[in-house]
PDB file of N, CA and C in Angstrom:
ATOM      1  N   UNK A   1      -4.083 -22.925  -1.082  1.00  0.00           N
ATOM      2  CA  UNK A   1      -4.211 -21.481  -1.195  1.00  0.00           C
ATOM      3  C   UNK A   1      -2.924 -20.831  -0.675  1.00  0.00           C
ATOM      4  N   UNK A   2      -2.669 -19.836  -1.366  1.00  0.00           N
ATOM      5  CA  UNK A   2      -1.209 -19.000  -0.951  1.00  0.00           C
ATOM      6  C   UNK A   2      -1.572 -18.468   0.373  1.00  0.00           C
ATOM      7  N   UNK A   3      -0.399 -18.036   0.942  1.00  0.00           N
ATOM      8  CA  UNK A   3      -0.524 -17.131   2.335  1.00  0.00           C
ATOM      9  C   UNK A   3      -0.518 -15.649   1.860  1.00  0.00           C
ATOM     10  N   UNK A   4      -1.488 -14.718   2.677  1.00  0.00           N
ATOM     11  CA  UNK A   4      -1.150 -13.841   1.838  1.00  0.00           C
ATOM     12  C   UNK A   4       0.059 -12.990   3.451  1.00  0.00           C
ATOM     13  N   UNK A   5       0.779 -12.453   2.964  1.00  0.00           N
ATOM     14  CA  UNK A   5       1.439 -11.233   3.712  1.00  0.00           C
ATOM     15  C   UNK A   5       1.003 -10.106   3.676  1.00  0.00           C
ATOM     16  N   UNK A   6       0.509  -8.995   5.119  1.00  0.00           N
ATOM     17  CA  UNK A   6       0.944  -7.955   4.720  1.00  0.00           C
ATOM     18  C   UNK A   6       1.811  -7.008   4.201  1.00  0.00           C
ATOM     19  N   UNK A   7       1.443  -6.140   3.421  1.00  0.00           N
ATOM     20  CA  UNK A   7       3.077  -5.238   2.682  1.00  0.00           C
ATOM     21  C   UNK A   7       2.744  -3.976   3.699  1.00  0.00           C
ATOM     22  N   UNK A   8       4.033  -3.980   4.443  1.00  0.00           N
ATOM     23  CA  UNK A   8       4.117  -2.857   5.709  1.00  0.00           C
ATOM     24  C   UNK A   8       4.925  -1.356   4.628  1.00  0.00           C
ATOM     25  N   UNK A   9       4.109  -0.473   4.699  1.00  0.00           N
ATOM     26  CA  UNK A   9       4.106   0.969   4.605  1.00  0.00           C
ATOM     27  C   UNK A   9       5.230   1.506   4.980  1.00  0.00           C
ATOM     28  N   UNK A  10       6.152   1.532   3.893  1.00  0.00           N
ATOM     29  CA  UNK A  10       7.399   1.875   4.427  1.00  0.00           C
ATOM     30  C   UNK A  10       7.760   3.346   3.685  1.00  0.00           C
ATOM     31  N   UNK A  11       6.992   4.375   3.640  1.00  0.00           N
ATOM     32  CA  UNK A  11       7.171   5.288   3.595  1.00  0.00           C
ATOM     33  C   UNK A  11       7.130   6.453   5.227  1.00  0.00           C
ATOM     34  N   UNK A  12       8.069   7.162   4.742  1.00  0.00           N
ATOM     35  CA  UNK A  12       8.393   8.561   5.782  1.00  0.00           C
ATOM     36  C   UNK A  12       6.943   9.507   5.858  1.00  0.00           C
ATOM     37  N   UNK A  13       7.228  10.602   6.687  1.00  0.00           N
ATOM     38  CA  UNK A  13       6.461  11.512   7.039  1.00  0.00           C
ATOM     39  C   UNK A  13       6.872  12.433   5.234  1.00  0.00           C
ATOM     40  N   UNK A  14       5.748  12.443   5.177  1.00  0.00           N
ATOM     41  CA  UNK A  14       5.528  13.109   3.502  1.00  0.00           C
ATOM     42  C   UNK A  14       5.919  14.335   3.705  1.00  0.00           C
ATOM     43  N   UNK A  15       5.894  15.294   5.215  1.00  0.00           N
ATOM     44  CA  UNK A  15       6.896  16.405   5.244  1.00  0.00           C
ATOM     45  C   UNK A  15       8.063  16.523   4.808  1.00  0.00           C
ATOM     46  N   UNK A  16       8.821  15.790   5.919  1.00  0.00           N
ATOM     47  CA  UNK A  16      10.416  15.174   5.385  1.00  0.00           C
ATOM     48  C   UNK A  16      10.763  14.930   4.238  1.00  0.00           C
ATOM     49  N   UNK A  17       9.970  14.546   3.352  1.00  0.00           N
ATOM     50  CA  UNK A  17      10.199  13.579   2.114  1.00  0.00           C
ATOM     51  C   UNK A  17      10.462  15.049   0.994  1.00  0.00           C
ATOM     52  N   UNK A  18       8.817  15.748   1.251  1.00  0.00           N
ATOM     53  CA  UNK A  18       8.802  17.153   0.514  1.00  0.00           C
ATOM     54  C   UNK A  18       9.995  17.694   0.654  1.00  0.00           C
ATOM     55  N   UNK A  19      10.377  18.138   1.711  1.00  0.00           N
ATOM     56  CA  UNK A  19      11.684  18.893   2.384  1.00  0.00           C
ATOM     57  C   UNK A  19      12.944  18.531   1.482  1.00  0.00           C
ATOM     58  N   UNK A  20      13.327  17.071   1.995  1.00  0.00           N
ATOM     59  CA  UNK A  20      14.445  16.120   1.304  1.00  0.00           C
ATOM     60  C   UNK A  20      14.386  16.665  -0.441  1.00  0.00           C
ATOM     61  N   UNK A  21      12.793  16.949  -1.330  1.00  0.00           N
ATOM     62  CA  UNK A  21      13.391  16.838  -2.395  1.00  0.00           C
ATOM     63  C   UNK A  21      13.510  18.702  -2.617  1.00  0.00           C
ATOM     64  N   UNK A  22      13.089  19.220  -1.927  1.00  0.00           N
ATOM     65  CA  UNK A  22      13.174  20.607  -2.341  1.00  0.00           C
ATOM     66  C   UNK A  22      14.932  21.002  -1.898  1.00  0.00           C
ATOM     67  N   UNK A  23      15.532  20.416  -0.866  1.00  0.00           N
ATOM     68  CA  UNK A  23      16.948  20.657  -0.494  1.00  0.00           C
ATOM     69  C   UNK A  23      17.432  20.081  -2.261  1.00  0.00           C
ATOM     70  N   UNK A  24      17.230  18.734  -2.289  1.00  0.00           N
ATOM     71  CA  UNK A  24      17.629  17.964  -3.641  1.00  0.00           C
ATOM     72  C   UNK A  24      18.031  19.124  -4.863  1.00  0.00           C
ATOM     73  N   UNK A  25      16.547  19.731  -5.444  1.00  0.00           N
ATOM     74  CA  UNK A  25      16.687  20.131  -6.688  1.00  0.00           C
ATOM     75  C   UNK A  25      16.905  21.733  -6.093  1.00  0.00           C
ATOM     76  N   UNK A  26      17.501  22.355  -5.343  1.00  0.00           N
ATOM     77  CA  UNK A  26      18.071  23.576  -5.260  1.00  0.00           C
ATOM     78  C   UNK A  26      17.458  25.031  -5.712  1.00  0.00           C
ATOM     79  N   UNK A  27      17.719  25.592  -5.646  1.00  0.00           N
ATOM     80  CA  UNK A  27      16.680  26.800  -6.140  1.00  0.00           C
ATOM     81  C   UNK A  27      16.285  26.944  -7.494  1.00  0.00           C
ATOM     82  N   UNK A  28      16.887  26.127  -8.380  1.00  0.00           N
ATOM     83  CA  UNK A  28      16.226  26.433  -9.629  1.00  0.00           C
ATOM     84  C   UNK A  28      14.846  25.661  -9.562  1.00  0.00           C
ATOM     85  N   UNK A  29      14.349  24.622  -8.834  1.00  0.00           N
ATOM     86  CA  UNK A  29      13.866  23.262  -8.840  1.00  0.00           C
ATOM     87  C   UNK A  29      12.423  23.725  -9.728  1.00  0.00           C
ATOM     88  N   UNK A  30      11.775  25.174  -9.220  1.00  0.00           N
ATOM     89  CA  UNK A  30       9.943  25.312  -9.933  1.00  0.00           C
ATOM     90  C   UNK A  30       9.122  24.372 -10.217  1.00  0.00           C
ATOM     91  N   UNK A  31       8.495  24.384 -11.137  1.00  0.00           N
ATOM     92  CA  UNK A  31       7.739  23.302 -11.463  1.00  0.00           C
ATOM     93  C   UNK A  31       8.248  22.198 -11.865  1.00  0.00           C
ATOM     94  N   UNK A  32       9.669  21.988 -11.929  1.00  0.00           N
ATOM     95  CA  UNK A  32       9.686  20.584 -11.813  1.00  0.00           C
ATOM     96  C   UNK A  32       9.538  19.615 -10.156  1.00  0.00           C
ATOM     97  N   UNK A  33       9.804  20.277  -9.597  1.00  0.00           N
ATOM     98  CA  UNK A  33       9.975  20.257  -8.311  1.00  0.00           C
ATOM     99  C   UNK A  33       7.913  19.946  -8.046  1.00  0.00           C
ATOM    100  N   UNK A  34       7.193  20.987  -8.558  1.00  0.00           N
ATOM    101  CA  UNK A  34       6.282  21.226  -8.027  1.00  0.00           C
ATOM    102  C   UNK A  34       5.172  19.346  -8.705  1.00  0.00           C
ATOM    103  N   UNK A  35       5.927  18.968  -9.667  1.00  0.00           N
ATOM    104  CA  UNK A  35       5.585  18.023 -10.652  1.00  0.00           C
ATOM    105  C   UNK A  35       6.008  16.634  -9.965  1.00  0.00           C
ATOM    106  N   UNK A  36       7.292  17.375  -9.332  1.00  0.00           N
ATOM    107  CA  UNK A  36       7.678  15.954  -8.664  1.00  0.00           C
ATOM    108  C   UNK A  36       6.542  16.026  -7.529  1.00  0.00           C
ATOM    109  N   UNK A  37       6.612  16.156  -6.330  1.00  0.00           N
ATOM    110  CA  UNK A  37       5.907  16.340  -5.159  1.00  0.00           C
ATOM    111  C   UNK A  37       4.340  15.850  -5.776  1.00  0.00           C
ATOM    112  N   UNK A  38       3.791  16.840  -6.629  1.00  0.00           N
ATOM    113  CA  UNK A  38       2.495  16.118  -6.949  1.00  0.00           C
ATOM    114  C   UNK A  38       2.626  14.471  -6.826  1.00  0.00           C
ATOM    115  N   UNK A  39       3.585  13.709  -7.998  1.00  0.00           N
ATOM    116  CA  UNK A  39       3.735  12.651  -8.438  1.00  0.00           C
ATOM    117  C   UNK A  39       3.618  11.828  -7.310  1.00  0.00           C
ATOM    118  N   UNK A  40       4.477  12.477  -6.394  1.00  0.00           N
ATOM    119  CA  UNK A  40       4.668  11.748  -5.267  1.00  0.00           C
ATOM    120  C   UNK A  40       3.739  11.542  -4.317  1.00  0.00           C
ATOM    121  N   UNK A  41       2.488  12.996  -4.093  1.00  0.00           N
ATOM    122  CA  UNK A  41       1.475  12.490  -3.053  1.00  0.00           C
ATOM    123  C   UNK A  41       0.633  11.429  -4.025  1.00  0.00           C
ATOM    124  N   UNK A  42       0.425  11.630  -5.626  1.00  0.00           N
ATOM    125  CA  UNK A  42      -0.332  10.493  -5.783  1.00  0.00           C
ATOM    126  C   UNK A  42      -0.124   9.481  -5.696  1.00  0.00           C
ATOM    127  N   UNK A  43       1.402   9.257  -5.794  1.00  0.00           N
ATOM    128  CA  UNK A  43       2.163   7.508  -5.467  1.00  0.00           C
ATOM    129  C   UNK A  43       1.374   6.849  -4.141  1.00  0.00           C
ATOM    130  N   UNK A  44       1.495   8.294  -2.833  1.00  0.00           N
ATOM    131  CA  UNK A  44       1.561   7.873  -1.874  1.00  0.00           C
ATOM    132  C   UNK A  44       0.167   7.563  -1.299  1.00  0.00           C
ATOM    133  N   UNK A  45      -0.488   8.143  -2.149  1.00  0.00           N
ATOM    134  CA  UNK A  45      -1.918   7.830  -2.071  1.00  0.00           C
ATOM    135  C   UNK A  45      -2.219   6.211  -2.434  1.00  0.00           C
ATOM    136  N   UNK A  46      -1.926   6.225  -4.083  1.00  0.00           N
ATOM    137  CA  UNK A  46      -2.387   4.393  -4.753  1.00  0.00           C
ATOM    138  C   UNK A  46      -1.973   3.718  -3.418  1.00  0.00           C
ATOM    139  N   UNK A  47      -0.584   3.864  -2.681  1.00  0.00           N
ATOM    140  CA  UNK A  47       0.466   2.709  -1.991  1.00  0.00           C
ATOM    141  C   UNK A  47      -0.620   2.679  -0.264  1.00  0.00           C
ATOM    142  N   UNK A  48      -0.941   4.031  -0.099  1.00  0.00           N
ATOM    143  CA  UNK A  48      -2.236   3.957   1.180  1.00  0.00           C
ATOM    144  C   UNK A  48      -3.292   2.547   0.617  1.00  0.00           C
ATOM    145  N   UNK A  49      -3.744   3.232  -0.051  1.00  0.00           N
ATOM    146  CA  UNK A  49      -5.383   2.249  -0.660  1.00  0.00           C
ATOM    147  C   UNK A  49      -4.879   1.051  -0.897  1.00  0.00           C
ATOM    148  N   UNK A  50      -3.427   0.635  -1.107  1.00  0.00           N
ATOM    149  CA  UNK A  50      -2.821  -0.691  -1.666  1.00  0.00           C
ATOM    150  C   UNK A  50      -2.954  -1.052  -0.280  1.00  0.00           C
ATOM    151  N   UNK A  51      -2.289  -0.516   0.512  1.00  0.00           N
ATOM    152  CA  UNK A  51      -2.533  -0.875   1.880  1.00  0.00           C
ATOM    153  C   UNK A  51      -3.667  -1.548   2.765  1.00  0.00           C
ATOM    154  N   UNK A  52      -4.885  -0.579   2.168  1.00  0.00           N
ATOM    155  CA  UNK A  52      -5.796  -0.385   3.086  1.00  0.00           C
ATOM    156  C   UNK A  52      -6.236  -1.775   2.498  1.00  0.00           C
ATOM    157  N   UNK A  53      -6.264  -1.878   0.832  1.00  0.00           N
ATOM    158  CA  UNK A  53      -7.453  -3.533   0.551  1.00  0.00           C
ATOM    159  C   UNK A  53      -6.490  -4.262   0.567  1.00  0.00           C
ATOM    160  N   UNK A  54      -4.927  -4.281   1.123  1.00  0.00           N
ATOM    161  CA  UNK A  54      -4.490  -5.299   0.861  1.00  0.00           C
ATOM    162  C   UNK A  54      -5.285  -5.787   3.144  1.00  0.00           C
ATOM    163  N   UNK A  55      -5.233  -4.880   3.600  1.00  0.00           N
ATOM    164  CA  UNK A  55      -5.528  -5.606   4.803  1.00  0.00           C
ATOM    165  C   UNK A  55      -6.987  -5.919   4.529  1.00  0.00           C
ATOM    166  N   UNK A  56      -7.834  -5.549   4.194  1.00  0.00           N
ATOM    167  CA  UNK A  56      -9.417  -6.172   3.757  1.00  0.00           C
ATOM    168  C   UNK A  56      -9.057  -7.210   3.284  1.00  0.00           C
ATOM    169  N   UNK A  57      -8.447  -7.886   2.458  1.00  0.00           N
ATOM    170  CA  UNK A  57      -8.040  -9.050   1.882  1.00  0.00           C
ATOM    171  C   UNK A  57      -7.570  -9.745   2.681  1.00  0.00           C
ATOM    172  N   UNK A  58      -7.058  -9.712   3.291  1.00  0.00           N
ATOM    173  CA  UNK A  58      -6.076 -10.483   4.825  1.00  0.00           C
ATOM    174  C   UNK A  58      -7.352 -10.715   5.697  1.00  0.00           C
ATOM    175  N   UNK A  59      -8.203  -9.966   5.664  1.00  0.00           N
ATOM    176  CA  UNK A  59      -9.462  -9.987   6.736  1.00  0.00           C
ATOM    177  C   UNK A  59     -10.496 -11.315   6.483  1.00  0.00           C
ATOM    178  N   UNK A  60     -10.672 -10.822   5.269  1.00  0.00           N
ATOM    179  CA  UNK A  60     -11.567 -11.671   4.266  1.00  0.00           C
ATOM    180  C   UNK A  60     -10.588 -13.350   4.593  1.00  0.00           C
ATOM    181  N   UNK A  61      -9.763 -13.239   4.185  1.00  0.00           N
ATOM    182  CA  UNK A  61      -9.056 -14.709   4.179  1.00  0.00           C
ATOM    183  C   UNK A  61      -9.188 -15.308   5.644  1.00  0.00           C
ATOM    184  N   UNK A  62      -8.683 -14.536   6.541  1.00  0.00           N
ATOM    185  CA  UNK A  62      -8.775 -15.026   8.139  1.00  0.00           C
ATOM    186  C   UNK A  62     -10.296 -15.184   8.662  1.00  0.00           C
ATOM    187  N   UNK A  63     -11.211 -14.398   8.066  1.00  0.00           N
ATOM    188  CA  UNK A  63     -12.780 -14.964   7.810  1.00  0.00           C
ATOM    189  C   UNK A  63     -13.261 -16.201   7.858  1.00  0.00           C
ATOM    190  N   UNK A  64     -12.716 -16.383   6.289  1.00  0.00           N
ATOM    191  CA  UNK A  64     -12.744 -17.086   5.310  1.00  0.00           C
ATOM    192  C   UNK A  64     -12.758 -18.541   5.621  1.00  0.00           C
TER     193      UNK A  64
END
């Protein structure tokens, strides 16, 4: 059986991140801006829950 690894959460404070892209796309940015940021809390959401069952899975195995 493989080993599994945790994948460590290497994202920033989602403030900062917002911030970083609104400096980025400059005052014209609007809804693209507003399109990005969405995109991005849902990324950051899937990559949480990837998180969360990848440690249930790690649990289960050390169970196991």
């Amino acid at each position: 059986m493989a080993e599994i690894f945790p994948f460590p959460n290497p994202l920033s404070n989602s403030a900062t991140n917002a911030h970083d892209l609104q400096t980025a796309a400059g005052p014209s940015g609007g809804s693209d801006m507003d399109n990005m940021l969405q995109a991005r809390a849902r990324i950051q959401k899937v990559l949480h829950e990837l998180d969360r069952l990848t440690g249930e899975l790690c649990q289960l195995v050390i169970e196991g």
